[in-house]
C-alpha atoms as a PDB file:
ATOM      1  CA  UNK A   1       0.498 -11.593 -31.830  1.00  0.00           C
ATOM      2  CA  UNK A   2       1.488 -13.403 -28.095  1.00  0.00           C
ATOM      3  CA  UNK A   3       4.653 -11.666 -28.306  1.00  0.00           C
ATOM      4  CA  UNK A   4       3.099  -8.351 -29.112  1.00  0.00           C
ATOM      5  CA  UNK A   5       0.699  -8.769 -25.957  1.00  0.00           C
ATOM      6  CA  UNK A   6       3.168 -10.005 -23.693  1.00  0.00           C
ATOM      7  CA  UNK A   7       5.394  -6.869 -24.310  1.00  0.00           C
ATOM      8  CA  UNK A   8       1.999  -4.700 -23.988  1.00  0.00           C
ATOM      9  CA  UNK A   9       1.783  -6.481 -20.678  1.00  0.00           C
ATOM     10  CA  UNK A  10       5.131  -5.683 -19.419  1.00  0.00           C
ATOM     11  CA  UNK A  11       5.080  -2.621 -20.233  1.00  0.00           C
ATOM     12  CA  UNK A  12       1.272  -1.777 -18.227  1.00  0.00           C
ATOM     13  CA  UNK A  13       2.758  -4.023 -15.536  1.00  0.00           C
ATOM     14  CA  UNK A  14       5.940  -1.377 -15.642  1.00  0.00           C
ATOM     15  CA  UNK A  15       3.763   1.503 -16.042  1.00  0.00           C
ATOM     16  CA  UNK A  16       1.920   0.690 -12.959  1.00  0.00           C
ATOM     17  CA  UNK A  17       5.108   0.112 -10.812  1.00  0.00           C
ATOM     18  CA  UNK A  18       6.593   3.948 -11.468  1.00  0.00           C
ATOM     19  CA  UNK A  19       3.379   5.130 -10.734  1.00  0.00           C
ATOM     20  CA  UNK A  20       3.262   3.419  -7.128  1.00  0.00           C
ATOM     21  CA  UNK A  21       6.790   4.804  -6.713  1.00  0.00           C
ATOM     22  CA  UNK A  22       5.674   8.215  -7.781  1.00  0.00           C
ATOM     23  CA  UNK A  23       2.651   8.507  -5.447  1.00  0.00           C
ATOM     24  CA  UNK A  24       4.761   7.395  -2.655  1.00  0.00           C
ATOM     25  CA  UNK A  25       3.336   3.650  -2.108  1.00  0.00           C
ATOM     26  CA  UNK A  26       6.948   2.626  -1.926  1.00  0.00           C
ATOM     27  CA  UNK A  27       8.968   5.129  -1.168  1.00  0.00           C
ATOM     28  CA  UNK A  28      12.685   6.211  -2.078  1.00  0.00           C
ATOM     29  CA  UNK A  29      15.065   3.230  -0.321  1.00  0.00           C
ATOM     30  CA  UNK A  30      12.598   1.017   0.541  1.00  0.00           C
ATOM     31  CA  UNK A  31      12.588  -3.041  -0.658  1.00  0.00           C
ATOM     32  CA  UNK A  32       9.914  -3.730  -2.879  1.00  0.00           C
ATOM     33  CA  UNK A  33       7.839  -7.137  -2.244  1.00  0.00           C
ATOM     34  CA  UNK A  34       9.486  -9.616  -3.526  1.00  0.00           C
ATOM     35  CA  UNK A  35       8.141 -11.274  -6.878  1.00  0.00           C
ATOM     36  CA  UNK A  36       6.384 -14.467  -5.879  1.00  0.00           C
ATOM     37  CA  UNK A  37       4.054 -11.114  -3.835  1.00  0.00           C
ATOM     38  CA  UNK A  38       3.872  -8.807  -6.495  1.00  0.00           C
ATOM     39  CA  UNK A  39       2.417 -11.241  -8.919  1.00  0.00           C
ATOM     40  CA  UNK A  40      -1.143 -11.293  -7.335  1.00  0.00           C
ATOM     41  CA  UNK A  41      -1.139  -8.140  -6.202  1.00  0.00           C
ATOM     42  CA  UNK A  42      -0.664  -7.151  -9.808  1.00  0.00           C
ATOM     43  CA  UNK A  43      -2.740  -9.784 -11.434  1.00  0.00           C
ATOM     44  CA  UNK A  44      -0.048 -10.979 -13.490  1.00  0.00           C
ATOM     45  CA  UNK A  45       2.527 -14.026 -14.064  1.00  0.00           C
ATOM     46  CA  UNK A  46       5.964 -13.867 -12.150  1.00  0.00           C
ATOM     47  CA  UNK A  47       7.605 -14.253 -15.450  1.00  0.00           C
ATOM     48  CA  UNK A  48       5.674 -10.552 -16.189  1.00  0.00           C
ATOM     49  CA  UNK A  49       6.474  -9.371 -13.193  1.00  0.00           C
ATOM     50  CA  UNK A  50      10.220 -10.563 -13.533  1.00  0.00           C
ATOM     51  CA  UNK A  51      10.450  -8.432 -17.308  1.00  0.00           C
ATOM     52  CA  UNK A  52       8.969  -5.803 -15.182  1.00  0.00           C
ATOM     53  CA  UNK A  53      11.441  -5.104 -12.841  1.00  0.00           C
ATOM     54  CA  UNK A  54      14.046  -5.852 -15.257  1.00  0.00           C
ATOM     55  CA  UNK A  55      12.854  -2.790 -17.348  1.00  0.00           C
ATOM     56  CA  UNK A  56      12.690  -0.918 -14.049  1.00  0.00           C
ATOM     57  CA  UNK A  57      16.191  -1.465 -13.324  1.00  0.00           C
ATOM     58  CA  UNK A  58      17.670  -0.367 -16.652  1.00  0.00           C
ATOM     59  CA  UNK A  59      15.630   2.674 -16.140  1.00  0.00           C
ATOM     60  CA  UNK A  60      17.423   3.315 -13.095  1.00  0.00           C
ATOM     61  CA  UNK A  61      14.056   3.431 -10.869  1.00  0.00           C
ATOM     62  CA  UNK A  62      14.741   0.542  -8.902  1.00  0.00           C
ATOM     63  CA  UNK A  63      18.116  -1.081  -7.418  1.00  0.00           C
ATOM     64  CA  UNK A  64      19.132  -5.016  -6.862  1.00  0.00           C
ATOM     65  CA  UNK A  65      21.364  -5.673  -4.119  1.00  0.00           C
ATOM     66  CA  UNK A  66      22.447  -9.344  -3.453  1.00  0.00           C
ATOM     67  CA  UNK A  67      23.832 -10.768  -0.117  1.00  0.00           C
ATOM     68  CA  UNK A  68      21.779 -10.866   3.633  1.00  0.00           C
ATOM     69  CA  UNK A  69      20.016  -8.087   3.266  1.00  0.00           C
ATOM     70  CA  UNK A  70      19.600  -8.000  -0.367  1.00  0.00           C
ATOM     71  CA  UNK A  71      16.175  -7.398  -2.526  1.00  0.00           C
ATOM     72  CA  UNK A  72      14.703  -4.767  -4.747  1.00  0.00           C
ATOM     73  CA  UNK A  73      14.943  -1.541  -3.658  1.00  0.00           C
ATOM     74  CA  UNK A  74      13.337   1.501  -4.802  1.00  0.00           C
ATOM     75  CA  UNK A  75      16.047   3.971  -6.189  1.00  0.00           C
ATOM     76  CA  UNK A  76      17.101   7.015  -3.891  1.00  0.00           C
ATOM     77  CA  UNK A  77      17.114   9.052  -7.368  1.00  0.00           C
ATOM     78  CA  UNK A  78      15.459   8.790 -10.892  1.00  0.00           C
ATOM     79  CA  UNK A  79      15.554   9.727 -14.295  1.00  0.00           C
ATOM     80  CA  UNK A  80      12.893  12.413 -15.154  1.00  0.00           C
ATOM     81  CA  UNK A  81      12.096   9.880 -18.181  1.00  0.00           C
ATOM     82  CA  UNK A  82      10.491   8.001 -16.365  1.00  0.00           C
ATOM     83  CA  UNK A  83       7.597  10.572 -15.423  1.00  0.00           C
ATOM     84  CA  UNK A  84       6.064  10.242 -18.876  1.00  0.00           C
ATOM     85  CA  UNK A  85       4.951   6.856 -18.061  1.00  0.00           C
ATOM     86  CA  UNK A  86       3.338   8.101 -14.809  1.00  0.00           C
ATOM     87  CA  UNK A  87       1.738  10.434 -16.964  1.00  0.00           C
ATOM     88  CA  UNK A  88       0.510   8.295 -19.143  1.00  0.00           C
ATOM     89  CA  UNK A  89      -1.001   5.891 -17.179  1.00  0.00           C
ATOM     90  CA  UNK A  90      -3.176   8.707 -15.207  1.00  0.00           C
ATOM     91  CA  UNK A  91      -4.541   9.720 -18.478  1.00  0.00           C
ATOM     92  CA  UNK A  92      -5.790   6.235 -18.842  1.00  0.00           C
ATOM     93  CA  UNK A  93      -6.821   5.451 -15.515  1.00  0.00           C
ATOM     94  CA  UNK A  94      -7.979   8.998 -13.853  1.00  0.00           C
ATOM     95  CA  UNK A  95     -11.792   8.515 -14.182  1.00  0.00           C
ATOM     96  CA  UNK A  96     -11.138   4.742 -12.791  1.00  0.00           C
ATOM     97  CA  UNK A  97      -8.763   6.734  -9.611  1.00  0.00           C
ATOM     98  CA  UNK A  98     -11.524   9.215  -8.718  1.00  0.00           C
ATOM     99  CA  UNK A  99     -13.872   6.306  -8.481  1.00  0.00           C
ATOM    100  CA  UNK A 100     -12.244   4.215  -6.533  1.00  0.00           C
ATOM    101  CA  UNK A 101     -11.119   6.977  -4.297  1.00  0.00           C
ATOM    102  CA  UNK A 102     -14.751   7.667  -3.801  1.00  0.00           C
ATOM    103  CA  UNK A 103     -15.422   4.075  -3.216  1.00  0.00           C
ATOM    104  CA  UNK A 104     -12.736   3.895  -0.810  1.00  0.00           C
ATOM    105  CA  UNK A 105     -13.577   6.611   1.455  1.00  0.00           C
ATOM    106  CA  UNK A 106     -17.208   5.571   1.908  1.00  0.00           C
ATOM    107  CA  UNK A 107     -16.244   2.127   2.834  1.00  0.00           C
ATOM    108  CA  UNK A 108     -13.838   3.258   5.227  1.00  0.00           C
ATOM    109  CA  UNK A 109     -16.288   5.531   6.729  1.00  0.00           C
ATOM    110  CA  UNK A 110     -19.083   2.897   6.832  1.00  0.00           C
ATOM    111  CA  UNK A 111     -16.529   0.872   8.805  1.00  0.00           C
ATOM    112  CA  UNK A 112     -15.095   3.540  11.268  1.00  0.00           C
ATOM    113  CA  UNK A 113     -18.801   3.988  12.392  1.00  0.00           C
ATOM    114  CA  UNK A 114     -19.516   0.182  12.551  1.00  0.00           C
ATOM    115  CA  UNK A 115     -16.495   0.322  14.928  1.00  0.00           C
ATOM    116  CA  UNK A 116     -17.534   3.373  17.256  1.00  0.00           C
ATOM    117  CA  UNK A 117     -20.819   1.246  17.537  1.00  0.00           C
ATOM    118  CA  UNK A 118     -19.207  -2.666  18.200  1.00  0.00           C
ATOM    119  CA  UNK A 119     -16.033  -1.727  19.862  1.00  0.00           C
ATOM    120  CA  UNK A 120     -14.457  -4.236  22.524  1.00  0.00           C
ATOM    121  CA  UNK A 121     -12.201  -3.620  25.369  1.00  0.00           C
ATOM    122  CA  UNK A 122      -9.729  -5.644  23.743  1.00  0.00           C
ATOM    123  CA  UNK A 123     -10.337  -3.634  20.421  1.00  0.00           C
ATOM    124  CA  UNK A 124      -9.778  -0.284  22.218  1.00  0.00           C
ATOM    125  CA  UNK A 125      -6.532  -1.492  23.597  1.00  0.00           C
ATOM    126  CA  UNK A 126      -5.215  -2.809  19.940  1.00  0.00           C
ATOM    127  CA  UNK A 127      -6.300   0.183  18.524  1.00  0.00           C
ATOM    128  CA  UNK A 128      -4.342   2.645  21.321  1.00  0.00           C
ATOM    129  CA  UNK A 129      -1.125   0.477  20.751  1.00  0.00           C
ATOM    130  CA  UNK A 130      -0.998   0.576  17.482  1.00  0.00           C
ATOM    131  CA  UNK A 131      -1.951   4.466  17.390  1.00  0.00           C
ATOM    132  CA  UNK A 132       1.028   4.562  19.810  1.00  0.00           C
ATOM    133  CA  UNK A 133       2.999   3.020  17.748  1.00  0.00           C
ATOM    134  CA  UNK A 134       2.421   5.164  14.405  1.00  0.00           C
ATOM    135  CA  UNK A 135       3.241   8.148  16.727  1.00  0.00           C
ATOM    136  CA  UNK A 136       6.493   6.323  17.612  1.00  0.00           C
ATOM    137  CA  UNK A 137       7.778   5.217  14.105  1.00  0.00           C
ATOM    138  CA  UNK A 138      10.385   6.650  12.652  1.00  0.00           C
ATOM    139  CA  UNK A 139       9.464   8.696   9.342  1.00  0.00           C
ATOM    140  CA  UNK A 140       9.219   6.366   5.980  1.00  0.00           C
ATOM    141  CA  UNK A 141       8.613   3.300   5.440  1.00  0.00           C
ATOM    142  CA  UNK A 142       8.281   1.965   9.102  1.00  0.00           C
ATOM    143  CA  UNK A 143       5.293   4.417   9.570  1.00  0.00           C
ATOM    144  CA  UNK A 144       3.700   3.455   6.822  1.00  0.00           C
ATOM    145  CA  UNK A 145       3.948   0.005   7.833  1.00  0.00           C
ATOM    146  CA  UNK A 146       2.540   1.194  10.873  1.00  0.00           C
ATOM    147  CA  UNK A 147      -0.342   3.251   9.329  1.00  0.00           C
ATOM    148  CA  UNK A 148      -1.316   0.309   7.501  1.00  0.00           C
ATOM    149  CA  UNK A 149      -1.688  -1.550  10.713  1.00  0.00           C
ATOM    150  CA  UNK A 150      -3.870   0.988  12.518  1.00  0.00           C
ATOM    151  CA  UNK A 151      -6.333   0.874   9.836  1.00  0.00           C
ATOM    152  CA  UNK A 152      -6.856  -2.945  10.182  1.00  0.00           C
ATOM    153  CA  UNK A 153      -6.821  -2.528  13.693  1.00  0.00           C
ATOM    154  CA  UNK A 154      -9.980  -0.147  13.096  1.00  0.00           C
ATOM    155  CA  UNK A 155     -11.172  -2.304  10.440  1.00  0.00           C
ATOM    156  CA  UNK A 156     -11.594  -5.005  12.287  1.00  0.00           C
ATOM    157  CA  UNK A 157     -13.412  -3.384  15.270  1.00  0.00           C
ATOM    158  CA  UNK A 158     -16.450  -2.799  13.392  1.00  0.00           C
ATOM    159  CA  UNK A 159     -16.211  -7.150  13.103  1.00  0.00           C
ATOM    160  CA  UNK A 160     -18.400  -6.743  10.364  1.00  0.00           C
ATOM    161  CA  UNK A 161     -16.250  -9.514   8.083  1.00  0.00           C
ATOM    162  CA  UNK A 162     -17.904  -8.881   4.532  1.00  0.00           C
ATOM    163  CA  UNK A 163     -17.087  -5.240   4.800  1.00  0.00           C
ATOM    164  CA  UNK A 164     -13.872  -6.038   5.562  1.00  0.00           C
ATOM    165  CA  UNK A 165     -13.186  -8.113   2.770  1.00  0.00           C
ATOM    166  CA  UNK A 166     -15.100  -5.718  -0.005  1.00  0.00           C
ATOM    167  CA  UNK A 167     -12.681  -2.702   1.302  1.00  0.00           C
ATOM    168  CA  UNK A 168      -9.297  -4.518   1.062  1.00  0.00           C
ATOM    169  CA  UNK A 169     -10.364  -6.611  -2.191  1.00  0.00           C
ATOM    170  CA  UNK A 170     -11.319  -3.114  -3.537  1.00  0.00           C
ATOM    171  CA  UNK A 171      -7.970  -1.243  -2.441  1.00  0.00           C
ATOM    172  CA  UNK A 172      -6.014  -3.765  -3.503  1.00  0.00           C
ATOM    173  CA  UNK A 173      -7.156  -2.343  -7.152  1.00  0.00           C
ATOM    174  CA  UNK A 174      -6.193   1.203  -6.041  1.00  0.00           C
ATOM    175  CA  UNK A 175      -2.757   0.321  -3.963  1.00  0.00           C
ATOM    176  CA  UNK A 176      -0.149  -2.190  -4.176  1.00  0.00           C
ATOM    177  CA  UNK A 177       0.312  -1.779  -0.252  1.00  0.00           C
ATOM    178  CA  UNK A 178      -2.853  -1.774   1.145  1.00  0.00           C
ATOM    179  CA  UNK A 179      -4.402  -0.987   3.600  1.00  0.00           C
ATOM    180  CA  UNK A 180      -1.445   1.498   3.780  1.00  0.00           C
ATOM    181  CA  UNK A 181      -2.225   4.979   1.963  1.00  0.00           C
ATOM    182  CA  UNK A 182       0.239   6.795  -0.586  1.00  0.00           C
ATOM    183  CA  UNK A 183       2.473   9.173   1.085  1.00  0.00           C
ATOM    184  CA  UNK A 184       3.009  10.896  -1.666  1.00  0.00           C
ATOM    185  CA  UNK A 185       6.381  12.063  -3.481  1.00  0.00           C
ATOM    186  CA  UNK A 186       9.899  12.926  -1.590  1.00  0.00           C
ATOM    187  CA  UNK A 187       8.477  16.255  -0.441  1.00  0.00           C
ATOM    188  CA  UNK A 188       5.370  15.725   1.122  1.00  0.00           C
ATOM    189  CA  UNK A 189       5.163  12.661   2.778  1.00  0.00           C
ATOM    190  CA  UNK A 190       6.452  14.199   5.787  1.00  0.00           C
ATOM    191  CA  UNK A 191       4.028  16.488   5.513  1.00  0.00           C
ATOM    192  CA  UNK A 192       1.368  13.705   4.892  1.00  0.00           C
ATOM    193  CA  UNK A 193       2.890  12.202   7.673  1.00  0.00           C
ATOM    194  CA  UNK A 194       1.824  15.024  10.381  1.00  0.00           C
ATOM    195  CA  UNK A 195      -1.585  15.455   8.955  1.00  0.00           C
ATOM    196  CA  UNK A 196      -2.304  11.750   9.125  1.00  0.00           C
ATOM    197  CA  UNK A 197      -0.933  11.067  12.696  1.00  0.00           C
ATOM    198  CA  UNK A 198      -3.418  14.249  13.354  1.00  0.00           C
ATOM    199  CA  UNK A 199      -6.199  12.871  11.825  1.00  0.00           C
ATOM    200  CA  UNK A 200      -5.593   9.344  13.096  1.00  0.00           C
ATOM    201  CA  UNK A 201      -5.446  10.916  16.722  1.00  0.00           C
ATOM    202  CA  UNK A 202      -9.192  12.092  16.336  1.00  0.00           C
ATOM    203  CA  UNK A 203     -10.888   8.344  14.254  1.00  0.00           C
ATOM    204  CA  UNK A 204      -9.263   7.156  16.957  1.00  0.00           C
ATOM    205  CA  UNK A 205     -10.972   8.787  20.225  1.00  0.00           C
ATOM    206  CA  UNK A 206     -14.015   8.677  18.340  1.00  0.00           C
ATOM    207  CA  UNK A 207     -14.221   5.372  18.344  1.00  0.00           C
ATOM    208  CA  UNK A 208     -13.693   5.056  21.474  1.00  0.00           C
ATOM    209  CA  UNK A 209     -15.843   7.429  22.824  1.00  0.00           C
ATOM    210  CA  UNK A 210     -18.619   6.171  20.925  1.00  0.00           C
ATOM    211  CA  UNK A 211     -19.473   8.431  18.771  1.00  0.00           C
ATOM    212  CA  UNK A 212     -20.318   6.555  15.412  1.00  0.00           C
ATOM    213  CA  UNK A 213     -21.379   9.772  13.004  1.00  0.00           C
ATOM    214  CA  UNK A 214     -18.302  12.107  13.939  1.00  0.00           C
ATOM    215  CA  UNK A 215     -15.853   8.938  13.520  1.00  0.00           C
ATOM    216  CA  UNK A 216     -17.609   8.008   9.922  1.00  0.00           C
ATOM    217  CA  UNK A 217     -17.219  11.706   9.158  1.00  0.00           C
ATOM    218  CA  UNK A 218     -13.572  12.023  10.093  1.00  0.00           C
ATOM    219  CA  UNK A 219     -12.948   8.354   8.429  1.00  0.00           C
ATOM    220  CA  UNK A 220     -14.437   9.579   5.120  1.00  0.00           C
ATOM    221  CA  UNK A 221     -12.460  12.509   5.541  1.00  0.00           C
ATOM    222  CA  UNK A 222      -9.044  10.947   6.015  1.00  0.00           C
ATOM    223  CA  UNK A 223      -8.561   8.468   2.653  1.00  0.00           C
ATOM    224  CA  UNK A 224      -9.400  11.534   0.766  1.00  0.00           C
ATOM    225  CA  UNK A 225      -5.687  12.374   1.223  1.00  0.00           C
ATOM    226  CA  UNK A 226      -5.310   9.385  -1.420  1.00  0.00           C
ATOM    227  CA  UNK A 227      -7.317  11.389  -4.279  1.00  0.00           C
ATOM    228  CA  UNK A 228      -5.723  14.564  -3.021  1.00  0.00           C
ATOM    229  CA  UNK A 229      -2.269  12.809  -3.802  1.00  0.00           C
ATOM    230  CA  UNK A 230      -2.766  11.439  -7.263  1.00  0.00           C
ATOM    231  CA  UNK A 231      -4.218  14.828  -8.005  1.00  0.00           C
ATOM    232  CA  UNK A 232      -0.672  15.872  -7.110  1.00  0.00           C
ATOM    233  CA  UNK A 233       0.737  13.394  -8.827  1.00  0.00           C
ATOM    234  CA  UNK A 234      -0.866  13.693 -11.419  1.00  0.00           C
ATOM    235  CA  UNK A 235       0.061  17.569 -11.827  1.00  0.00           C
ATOM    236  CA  UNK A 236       3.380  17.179 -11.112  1.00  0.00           C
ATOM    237  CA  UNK A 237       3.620  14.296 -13.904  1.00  0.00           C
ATOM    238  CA  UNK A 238       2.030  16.550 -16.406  1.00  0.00           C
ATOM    239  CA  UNK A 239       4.319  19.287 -15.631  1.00  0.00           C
ATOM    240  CA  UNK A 240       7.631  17.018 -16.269  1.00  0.00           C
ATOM    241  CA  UNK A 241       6.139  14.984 -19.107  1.00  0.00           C
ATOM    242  CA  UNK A 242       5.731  18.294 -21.271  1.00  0.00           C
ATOM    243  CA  UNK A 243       9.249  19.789 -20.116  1.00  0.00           C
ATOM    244  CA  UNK A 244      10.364  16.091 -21.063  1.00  0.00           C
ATOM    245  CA  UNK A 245       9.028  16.682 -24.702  1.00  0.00           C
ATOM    246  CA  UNK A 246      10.020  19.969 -25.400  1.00  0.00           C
END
């Protein structure tokens, strides 16, 4: 029976992985955390984690490379196959996703109007770099890194510290990268890209201008591009899964 639920455990564990892939919270070429990360992120053992990627690999989703800059790397291409596992695991999860979506938004806006109300000098300046330097990052993975870090940046200017904690506890249910959002799959997150630096443009000078219901309002609006995502995600998933079984 421990062998049978070890396997069942790999293979959520597994499950969960392509579907971070496919919504674009690691995107195509990027290194993956390493193992000893992805363990509590994920909830699980290394050992789990370890079959995991191993299963990954032999699917042709992800890519080890040894030497200096060696690692796990997300595969430039993959097998349709593996779609029906995305597919599968929205089925199972999708009135869990629209929750936590939900959840997500309305703590972010909660904070982004904390922040327009208990802004510093020194937060204001933080925030501007760090907007400057989303604008700045090249396309992929180092503006998502950047993303990520302008949302603590506006996090923490509403210094309200159990609010902080709640939201990233919470998203680290919904995202293996969080704070960061999902960028979504090969062909959009450019387009995801524009929208947020847009959208982080105007959280931003709300919050600096002090105006605490239009940056909750524009907060709230902004992490709905998560649900809007896996709702793409989820289409596209369907659409392959049942061209896979035919």
């Amino acid at each position: 029976m421990a062998e049978t639920d070890d396997a069942s455990l790999v293979e959520r564990v597994t499950e969960r992985l392509i579907t971070a892939v496919a919504v674009g919270e690691f995107l195509p070429g990027t290194r993956l955390p390493a193992e000893r990360d992805l363990s509590p992120l994920l909830g699980v053992g290394r050992t789990t984690v370890r079959a995991a990627l191993d299963d990954l690999s032999t699917r042709g989703l992800i890519e080890r490379r040894r030497g200096r800059n060696g690692g796990t790397f997300v595969a430039e291409h993959w097998p349709d196959s593996v779609v029906v596992g995305v597919d599968r695991w929205f089925e199972a999860r999708w009135s869990d996703l629209v929750d936590a979506c939900t959840a997500s938004s309305m703590l972010h806006s909660s904070l982004a109007r904390l922040a327009a109300e208990r802004r510093t000098d020194a937060d204001i300046s933080t925030m501007r770099d760090r907007l400057a330097a989303f604008h700045a990052a090249p396309s992929g993975d180092p503006k998502q890194r950047a993303d990520s870090l302008l949302h603590l940046s506006i996090i923490d200017a509403a210094h309200n510290t159990a609010l902080r904690d709640i939201l990233l506890e919470h998203e680290r249910h919904l995202s293996l990268s969080a704070p960061a959002h999902p960028w979504g799959d090969r062909e959009s997150h450019r387009r995801m890209e524009s929208r947020a630096a847009r959208e982080h443009d105007a959280i931003v000078d709300a919050i600096v201008t002090a105006a605490p219901d239009e940056a909750a309002e524009l907060a709230r609006r902004h992490v709905q591009i998560d649900l809007e995502l896996f709702t793409e995600a989820r289409e596209f998933a369907r659409r392959r899964a049942a061209a896979a079984r035919d």
